[in-house]
Protein backbone atom coordinates (compact mmCIF):
# COMPACT_ATOMS: atom_id res chain seq x y z
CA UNK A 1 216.60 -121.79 -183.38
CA UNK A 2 217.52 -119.12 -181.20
CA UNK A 3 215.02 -117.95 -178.64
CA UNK A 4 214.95 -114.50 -177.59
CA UNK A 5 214.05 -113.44 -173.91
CA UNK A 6 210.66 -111.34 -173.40
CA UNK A 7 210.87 -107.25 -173.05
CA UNK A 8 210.06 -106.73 -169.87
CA UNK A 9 207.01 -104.78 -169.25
CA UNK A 10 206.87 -101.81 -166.61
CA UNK A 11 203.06 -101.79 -164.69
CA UNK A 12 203.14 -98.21 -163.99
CA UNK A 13 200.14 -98.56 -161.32
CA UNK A 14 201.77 -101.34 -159.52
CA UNK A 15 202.94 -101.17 -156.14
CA UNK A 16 206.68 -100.44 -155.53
CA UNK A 17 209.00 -103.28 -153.89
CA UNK A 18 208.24 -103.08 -150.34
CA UNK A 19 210.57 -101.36 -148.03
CA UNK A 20 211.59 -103.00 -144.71
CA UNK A 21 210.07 -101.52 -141.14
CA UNK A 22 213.07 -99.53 -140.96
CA UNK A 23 212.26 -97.31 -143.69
CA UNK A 24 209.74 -96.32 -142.04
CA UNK A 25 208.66 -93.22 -144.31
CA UNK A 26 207.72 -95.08 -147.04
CA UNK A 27 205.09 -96.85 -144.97
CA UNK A 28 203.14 -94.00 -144.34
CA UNK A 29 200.39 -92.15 -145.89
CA UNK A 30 201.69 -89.47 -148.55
CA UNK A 31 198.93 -86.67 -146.97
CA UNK A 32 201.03 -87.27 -143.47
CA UNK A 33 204.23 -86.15 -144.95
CA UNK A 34 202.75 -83.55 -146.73
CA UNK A 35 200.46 -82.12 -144.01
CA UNK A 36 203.38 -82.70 -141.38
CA UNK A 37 206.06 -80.50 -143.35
CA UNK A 38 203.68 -78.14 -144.70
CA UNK A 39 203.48 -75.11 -141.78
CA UNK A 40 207.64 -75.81 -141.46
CA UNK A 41 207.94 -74.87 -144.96
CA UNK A 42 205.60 -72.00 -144.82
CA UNK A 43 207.08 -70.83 -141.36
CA UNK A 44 210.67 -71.10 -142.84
CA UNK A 45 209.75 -68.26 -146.24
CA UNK A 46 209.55 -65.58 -143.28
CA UNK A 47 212.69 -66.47 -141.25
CA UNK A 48 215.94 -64.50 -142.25
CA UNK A 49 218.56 -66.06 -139.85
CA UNK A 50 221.19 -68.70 -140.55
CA UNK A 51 219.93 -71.13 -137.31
CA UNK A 52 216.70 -71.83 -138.16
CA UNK A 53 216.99 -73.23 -141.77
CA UNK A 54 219.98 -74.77 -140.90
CA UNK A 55 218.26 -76.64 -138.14
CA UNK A 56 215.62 -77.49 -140.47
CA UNK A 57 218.03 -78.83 -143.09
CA UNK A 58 219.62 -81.18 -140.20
CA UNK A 59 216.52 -82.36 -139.23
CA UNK A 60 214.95 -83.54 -143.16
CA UNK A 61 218.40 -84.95 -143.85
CA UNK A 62 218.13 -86.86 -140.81
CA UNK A 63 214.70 -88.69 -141.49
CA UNK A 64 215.46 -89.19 -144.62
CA UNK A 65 218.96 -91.03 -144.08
CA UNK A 66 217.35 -93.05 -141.18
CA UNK A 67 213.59 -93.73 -142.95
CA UNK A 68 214.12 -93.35 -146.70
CA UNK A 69 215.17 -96.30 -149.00
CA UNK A 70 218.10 -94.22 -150.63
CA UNK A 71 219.26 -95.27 -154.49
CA UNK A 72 222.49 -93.79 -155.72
CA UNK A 73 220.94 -90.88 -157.96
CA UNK A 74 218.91 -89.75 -154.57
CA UNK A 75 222.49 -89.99 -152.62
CA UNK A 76 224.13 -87.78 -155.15
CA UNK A 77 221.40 -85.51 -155.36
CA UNK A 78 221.58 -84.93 -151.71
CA UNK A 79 225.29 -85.00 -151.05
CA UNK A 80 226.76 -83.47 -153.85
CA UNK A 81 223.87 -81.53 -155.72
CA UNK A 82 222.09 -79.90 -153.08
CA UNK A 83 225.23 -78.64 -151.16
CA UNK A 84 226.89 -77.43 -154.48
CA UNK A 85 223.92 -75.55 -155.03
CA UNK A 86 223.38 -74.16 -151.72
CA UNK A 87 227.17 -72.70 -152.07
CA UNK A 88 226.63 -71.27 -155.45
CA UNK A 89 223.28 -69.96 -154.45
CA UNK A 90 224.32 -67.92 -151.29
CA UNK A 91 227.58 -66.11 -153.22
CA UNK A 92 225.28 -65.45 -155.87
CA UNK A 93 222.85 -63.90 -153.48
CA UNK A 94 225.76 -62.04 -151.58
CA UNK A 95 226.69 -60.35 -154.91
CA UNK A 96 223.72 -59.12 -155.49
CA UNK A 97 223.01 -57.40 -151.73
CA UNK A 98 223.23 -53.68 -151.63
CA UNK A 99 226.70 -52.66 -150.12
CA UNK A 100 224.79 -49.70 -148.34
CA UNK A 101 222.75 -51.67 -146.18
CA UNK A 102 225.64 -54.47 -144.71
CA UNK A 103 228.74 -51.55 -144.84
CA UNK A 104 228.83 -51.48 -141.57
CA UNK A 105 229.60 -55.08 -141.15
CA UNK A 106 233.60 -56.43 -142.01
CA UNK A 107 234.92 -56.54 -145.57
CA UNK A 108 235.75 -60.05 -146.68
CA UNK A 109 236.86 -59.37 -150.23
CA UNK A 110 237.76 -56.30 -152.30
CA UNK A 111 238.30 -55.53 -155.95
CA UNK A 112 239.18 -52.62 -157.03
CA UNK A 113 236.07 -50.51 -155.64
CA UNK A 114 233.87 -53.05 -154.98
CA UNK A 115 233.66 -55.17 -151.40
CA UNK A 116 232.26 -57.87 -149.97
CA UNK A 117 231.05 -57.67 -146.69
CA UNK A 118 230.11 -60.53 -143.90
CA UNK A 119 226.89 -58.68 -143.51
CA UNK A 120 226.21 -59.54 -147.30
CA UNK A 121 227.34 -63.00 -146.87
CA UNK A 122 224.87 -63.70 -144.12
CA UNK A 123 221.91 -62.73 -146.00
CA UNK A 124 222.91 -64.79 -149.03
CA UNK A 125 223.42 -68.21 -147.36
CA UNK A 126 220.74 -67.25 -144.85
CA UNK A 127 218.31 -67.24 -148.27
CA UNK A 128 220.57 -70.27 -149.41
CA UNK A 129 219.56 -72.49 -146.29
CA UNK A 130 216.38 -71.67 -146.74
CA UNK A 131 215.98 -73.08 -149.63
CA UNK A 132 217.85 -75.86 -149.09
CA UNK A 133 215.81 -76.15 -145.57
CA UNK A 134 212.34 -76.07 -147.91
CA UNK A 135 213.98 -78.53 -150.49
CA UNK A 136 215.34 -81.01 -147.57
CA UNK A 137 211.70 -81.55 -145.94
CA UNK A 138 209.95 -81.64 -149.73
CA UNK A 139 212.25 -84.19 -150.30
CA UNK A 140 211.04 -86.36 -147.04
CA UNK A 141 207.76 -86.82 -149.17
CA UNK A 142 209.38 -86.64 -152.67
CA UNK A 143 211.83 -89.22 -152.76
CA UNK A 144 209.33 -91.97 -150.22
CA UNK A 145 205.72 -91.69 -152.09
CA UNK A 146 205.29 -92.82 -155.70
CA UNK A 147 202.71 -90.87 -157.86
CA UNK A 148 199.61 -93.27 -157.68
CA UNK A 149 200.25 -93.52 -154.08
CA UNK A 150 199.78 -90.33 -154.00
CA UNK A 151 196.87 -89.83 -156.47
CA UNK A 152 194.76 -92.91 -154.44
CA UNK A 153 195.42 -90.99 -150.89
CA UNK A 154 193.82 -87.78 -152.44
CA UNK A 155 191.12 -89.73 -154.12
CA UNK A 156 190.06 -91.94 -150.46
CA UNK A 157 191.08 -89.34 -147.90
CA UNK A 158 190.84 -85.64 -149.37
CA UNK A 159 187.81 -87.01 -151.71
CA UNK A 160 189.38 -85.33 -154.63
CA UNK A 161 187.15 -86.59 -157.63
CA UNK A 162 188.52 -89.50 -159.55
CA UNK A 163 187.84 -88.03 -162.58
CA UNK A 164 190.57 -85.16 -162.01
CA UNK A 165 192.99 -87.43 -160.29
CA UNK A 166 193.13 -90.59 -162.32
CA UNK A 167 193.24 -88.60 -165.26
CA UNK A 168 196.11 -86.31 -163.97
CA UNK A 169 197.93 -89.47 -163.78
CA UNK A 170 197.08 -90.79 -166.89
CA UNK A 171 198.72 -87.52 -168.22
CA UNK A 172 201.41 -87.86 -165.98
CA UNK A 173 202.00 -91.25 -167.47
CA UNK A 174 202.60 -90.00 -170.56
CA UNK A 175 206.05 -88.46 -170.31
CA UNK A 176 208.20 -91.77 -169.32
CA UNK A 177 206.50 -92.79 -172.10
CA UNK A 178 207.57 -90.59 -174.19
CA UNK A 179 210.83 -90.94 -173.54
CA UNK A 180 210.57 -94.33 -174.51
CA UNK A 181 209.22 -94.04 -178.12
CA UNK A 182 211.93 -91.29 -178.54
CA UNK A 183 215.03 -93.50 -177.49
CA UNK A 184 212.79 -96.16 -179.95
CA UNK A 185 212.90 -93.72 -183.24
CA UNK A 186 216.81 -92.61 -182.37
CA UNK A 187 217.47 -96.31 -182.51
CA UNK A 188 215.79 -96.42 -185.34
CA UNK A 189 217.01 -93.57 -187.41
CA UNK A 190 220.69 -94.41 -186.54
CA UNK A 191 220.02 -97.90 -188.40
CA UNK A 192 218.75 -95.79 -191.07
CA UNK A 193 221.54 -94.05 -191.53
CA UNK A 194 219.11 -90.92 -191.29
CA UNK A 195 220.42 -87.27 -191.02
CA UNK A 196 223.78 -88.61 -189.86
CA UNK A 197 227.06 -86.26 -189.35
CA UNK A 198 228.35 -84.34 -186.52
CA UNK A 199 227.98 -80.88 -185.31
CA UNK A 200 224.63 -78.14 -184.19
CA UNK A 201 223.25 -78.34 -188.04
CA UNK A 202 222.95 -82.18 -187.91
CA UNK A 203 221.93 -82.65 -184.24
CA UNK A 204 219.15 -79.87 -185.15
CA UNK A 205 218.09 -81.72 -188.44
CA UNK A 206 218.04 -84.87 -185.97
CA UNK A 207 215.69 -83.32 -183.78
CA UNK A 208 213.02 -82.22 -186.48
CA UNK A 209 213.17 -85.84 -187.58
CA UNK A 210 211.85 -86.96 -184.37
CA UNK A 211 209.27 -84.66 -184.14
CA UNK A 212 206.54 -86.72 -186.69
CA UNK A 213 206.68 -90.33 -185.53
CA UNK A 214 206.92 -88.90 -181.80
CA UNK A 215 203.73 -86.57 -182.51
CA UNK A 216 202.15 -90.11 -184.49
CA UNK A 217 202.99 -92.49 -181.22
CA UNK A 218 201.98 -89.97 -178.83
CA UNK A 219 198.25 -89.57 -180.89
CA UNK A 220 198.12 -93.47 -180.93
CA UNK A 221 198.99 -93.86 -177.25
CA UNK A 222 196.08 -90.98 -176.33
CA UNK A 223 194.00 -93.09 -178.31
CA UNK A 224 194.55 -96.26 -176.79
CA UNK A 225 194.67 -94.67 -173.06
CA UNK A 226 191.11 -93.26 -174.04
CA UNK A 227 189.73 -96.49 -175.45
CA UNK A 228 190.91 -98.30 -172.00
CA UNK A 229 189.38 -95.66 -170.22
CA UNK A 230 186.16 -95.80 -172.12
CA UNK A 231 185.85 -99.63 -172.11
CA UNK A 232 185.93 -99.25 -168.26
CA UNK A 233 183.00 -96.72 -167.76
CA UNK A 234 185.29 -94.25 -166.63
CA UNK A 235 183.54 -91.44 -165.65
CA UNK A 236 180.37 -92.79 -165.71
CA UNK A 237 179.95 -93.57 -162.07
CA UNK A 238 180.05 -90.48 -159.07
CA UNK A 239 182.84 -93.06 -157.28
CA UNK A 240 184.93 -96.28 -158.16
CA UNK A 241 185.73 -99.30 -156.46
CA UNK A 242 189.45 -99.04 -155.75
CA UNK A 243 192.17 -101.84 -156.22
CA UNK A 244 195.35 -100.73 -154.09
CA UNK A 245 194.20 -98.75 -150.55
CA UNK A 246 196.03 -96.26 -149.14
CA UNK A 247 195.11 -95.86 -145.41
CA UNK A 248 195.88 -93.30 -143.09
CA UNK A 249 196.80 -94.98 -139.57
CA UNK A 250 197.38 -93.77 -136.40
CA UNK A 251 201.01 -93.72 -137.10
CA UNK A 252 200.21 -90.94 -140.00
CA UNK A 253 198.79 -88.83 -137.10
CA UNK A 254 201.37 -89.76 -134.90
CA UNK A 255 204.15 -88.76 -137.20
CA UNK A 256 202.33 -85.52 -137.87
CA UNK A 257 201.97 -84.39 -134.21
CA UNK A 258 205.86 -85.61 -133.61
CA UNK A 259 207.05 -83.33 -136.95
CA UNK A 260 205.02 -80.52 -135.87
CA UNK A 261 205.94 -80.74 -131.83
CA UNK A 262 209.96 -81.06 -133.20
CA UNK A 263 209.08 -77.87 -135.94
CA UNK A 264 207.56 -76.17 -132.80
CA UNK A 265 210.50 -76.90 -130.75
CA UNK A 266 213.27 -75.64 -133.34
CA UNK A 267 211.34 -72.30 -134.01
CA UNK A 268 211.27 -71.50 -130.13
CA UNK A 269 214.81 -72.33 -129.42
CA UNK A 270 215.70 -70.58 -132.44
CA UNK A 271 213.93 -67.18 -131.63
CA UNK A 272 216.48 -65.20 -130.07
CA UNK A 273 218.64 -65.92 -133.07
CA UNK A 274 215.80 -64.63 -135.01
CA UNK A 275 215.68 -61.39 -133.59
CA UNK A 276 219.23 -60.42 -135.08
């Protein structure tokens, strides 16, 4: 008699593993890395030089590599996709700059009649950085507060209604979900044998055989989700006693003044550069 091992299950509303005191961003409260990046990010949509977002982009990759808990798909993302796309993003923005304004500037390429100048390179990695400077300090937050963390902070300290934010969630919930039941039924068909064969006519005749028992699992998950919900007077109450706290400390407001002191600091050192 063979015994199998249990699936594991995956709590979706459970706490993450705890990070150690050196990662110290994923210890605080997900409003204080939003509300302490927030006027950067606004501030850095009106700059146009190349210092200021580049500082900015130092400065987000450096909390994150000393206070983040990194995994190897957030390490790729930030050392191999968001460079490549900050290079392909500032050509492409250089080709599409009007010659007339940056002509006065020095020609770094030609073909046939058409140039490249510096002056056009500058304002497409200057655009470039500054999206990867808005990225780099959305990521502080992104890639160090989990979804219910997030949800619970807006709930207890912005008062958002439960109602709206628990059922967000909920919603939210639904997509990992869904990619579960659909690696489930391509399991399944492949055993089957079902709409087999290789090439765009069979992969498409794949895909509307996953539409029904997707569209069936996703109608019987709503249903259960709104039973659970029911069965728990959700809704019925103007608040709800809440299992997993999110406070904000003094260390939220600390981190807040420090980010916004250091933002403070880059955009006055960075002013004469500015100007240009």
């Amino acid at each position: 008699m063979t015994i199998t091992a249990p699936t594991r299950t995956i709590d979706p509303y459970a706490a993450v593993a705890p990070a150690s005191a050196r990662h110290f961003l994923h210890h605080l409260n997900p409003l204080s890395k939003v509300a302490a990046v927030l006027p950067a990010m606004l501030l850095l949509v009106f700059v146009r030089d190349l210092v200021t977002p580049a500082a900015f982009l130092l400065l987000g990759y450096a909390l994150i590599l000393v206070g983040a808990r990194l995994t190897r798909r957030a390490g790729l993302l930030l050392f191999a996709g968001v460079p490549a796309g900050l290079i392909a993003i500032g050509f492409g923005f250089s080709l599409w700059v009007d010659a007339a304004q940056v002509d006065a500037t020095a020609p770094v390429l030609q073909i046939g009649g058409w140039t490249l100048y510096a002056g056009a390179l500058q304002i497409g990695f200057a655009t470039a950085l500054r999206l990867g400077a808005i990225l780099a300090l959305a990521l502080i937050g992104g890639l160090t507060t989990t979804g219910p963390d997030l949800v619970r902070a807006s709930v207890q300290q912005l008062h958002v209604p439960y109602r709206i934010g628990y059922t967000a969630l909920a919603a939210y919930r639904f997509v990992p979900r869904f990619g579960h039941e659909l690696a489930v039924i391509r399991a399944a068909h492949r055993v089957r044998g079902h709409h087999g064969g290789r090439g765009p006519f069979a992969r498409i005749a794949r895909g509307w055989g996953y539409v029904v028992p997707l569209l069936a699992g996703a109608i019987r998950h709503a249903e259960r989700v709104a039973l659970a919900m029911d069965s728990r007077a959700f809704g019925a109450h103007p608040t709800r006693t809440e299992r997993h706290l999110v406070p904000f400390r003094l260390r939220d407001t600390v981190f807040i003044v420090a980010f916004i002191a250091a933002s403070a600091a880059i955009f006055i050192a960075t002013f004469p550069w500015q100007l240009y």
